[in-house]
Protein backbone atom coordinates (compact mmCIF):
# COMPACT_ATOMS: atom_id res chain seq x y z
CA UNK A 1 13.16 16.33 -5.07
CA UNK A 2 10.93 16.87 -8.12
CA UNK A 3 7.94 14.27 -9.32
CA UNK A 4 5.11 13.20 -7.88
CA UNK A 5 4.65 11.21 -5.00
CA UNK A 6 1.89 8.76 -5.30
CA UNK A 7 0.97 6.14 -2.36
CA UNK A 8 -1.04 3.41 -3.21
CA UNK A 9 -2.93 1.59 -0.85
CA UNK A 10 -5.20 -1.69 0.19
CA UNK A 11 -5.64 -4.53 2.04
CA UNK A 12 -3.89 -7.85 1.18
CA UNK A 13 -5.98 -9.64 -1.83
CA UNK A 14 -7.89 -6.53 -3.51
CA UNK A 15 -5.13 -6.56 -6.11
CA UNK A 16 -3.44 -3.12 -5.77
CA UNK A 17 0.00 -4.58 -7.37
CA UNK A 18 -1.96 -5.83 -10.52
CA UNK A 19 -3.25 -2.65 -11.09
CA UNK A 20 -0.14 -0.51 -10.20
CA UNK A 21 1.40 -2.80 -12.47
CA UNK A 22 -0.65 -2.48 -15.71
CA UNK A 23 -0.79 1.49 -15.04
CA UNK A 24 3.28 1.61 -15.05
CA UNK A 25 3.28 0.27 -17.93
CA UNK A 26 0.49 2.35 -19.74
CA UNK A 27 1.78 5.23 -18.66
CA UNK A 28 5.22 4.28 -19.65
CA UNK A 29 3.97 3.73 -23.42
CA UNK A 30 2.66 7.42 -22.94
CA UNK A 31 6.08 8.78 -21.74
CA UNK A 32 4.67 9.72 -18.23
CA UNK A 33 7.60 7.34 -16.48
CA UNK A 34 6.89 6.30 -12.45
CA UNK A 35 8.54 4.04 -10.44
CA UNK A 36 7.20 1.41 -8.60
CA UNK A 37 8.45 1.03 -4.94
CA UNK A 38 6.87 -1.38 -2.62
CA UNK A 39 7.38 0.10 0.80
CA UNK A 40 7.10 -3.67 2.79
CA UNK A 41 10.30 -4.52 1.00
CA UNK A 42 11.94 -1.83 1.74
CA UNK A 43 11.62 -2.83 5.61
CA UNK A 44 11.90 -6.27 5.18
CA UNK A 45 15.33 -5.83 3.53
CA UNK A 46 16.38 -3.95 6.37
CA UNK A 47 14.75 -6.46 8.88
CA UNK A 48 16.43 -9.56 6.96
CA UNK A 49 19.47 -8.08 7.40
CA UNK A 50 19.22 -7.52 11.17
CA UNK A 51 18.21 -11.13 11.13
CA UNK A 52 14.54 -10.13 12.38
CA UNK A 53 12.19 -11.80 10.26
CA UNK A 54 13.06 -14.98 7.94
CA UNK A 55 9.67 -13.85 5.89
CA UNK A 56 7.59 -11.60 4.92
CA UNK A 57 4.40 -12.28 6.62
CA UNK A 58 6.33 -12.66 9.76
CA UNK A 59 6.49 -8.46 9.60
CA UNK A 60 3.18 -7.60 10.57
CA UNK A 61 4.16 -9.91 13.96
CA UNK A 62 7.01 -7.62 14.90
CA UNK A 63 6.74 -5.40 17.91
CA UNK A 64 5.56 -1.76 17.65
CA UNK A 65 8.76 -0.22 18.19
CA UNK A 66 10.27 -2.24 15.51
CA UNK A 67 8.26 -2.16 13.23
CA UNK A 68 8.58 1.95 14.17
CA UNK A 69 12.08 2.27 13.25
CA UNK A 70 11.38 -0.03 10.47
CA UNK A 71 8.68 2.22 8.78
CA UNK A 72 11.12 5.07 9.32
CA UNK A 73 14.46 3.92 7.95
CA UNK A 74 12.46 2.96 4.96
CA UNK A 75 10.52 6.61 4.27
CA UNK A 76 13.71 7.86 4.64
CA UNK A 77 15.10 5.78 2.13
CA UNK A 78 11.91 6.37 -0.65
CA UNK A 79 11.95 10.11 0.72
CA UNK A 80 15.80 10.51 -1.83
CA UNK A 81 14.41 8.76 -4.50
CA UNK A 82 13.61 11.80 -7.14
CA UNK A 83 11.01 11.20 -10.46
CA UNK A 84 7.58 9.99 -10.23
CA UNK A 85 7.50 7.59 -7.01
CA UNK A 86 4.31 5.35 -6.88
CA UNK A 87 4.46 3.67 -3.36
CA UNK A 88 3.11 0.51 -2.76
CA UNK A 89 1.88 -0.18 0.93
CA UNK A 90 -0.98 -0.54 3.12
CA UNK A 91 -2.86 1.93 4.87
CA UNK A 92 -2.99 -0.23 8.05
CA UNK A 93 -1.39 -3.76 9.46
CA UNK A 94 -3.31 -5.80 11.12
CA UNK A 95 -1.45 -7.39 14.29
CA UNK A 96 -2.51 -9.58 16.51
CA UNK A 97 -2.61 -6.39 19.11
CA UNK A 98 -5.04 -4.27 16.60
CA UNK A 99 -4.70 -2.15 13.64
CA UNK A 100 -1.38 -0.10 13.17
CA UNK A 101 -1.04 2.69 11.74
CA UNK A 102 1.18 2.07 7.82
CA UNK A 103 1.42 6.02 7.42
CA UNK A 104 1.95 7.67 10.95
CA UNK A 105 2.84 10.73 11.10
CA UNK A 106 6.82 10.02 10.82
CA UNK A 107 6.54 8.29 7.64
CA UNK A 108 3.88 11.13 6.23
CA UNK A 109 6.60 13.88 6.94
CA UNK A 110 9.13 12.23 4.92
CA UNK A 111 7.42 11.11 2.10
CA UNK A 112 5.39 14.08 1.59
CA UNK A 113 2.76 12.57 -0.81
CA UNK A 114 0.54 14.57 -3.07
CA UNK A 115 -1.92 11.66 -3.73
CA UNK A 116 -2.93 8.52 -1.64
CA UNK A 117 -5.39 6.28 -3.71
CA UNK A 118 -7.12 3.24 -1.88
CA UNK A 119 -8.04 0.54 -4.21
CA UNK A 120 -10.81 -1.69 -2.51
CA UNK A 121 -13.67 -4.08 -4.24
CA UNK A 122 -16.24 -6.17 -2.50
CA UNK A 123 -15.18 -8.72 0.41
CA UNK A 124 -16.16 -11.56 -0.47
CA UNK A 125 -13.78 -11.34 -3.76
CA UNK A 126 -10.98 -10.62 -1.64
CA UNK A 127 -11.67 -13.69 0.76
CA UNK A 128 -11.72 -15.89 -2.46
CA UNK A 129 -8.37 -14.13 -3.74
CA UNK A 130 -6.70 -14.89 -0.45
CA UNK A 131 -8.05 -18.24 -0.29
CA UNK A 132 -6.36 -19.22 -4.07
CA UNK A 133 -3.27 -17.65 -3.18
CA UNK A 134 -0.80 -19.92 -2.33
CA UNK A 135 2.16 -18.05 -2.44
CA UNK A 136 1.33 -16.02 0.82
CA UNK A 137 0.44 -17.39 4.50
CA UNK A 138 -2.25 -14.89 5.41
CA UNK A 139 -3.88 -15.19 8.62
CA UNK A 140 -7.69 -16.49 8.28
CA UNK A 141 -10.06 -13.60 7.82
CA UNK A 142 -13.88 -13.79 6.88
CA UNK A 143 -16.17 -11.84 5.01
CA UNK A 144 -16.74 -8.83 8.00
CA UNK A 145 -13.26 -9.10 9.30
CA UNK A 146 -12.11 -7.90 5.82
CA UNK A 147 -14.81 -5.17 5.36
CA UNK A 148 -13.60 -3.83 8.54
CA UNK A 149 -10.09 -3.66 7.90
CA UNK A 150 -11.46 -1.86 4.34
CA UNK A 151 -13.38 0.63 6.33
CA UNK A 152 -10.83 1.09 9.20
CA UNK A 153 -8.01 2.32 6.05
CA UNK A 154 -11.02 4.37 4.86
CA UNK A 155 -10.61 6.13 8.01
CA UNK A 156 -7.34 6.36 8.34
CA UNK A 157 -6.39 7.52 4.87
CA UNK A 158 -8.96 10.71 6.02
CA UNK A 159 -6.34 11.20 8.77
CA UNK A 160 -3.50 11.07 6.70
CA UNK A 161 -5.34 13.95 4.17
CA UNK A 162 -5.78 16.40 7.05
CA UNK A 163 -2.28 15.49 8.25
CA UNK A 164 -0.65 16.42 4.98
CA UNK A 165 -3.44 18.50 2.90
CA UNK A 166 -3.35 15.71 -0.20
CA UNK A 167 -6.16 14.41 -1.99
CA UNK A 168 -7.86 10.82 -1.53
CA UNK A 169 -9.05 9.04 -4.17
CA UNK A 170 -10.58 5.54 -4.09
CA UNK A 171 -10.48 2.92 -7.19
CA UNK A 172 -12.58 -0.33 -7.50
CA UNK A 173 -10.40 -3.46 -8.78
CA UNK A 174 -13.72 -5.70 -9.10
CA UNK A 175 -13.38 -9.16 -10.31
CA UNK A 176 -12.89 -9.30 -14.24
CA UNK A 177 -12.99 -5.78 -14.37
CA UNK A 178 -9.24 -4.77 -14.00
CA UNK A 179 -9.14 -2.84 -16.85
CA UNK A 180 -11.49 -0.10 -15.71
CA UNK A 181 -9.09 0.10 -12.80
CA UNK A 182 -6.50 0.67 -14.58
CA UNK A 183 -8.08 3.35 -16.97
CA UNK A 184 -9.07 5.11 -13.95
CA UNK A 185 -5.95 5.25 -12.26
CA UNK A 186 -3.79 6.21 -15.58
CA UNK A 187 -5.93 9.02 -15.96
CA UNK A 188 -5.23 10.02 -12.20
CA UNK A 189 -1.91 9.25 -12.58
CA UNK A 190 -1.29 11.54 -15.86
């Protein structure tokens, strides 16, 4: 397969798919083409039509086993998919049992990424995203619960570098400051 393979990472509310977004389409007008492919729908298509899940946020609910074969059906799937692959996902799910894994080692083998980029920003703005979004039902989180999911994906994305040897980059999506986001990951991106 030739083309990069870029995952993207963060935890629900930092806006990750605003600035993947805006960064497609920069990089587009530059002639530097990537795909966008958001690796939750990838298993919830697959879960929908097993009849597992009626939603979306009922995924992170599923048992560990499903959710295994899930995550692996899907990296699979991405794995074929040849050009410039920017992959959309979460370094970690939080279940009601803990933190899982959303690269373990199965998926990492597949996908074989050269880059895994973590955007984050400050907790507090994430709480107030979540809170104004009404298109999601997102379990209630505070301030610490969220920096600790932030810093637990910190960790885990080191994992995943040693795993497969790429590099980790983090980006800050502040409030009102999405541009510099994006200029910062279209220069990564290039």
């Amino acid at each position: 397969m030739t083309g990069k393979k870029v995952i993207i990472t963060g935890v629900p509310g930092v806006g990750k798919t605003s600035v993947i977004t805006e960064s497609i389409r920069r990089l587009e007008e530059e002639g530097v083409p990537y795909q966008s492919i958001n690796f939750g729908t990838f298993m919830f298509e697959v879960a929908q039509k097993e009849n597992i899940v009626k939603d979306r946020d009922e995924m992170r609910k599923l048992d560990k086993n499903t959710q295994k074969r899930l995550q692996q059906l899907a990296s699979q799937a991405i794995a074929r998919i040849d050009g410039n692959i920017i992959i959309d996902t979460h370094a970690s799910v939080k279940t009601p049992a803990g933190f899982l894994a959303g690269l373990p080692e199965w998926v990492l083998k597949e996908l074989k990424p050269d880059l895994i980029i973590l955007v984050e920003t400050d907790s507090d703005q994430i709480l107030k995203r979540r809170l104004s979004d009404a298109s999601r039902i997102r379990d209630i989180e505070g301030y610490k619960d969220i920096q600790d999911h932030q810093d637990f994906n910190r960790a885990v994305s080191a994992a995943y570098a040693m795993f497969t040897g790429c590099t980790i980059r983090y980006i800050k999506n502040p409030d009102f400051l999405l541009e510099k986001a994006v200029e910062e990951m279209v220069q990564v991106l290039r």
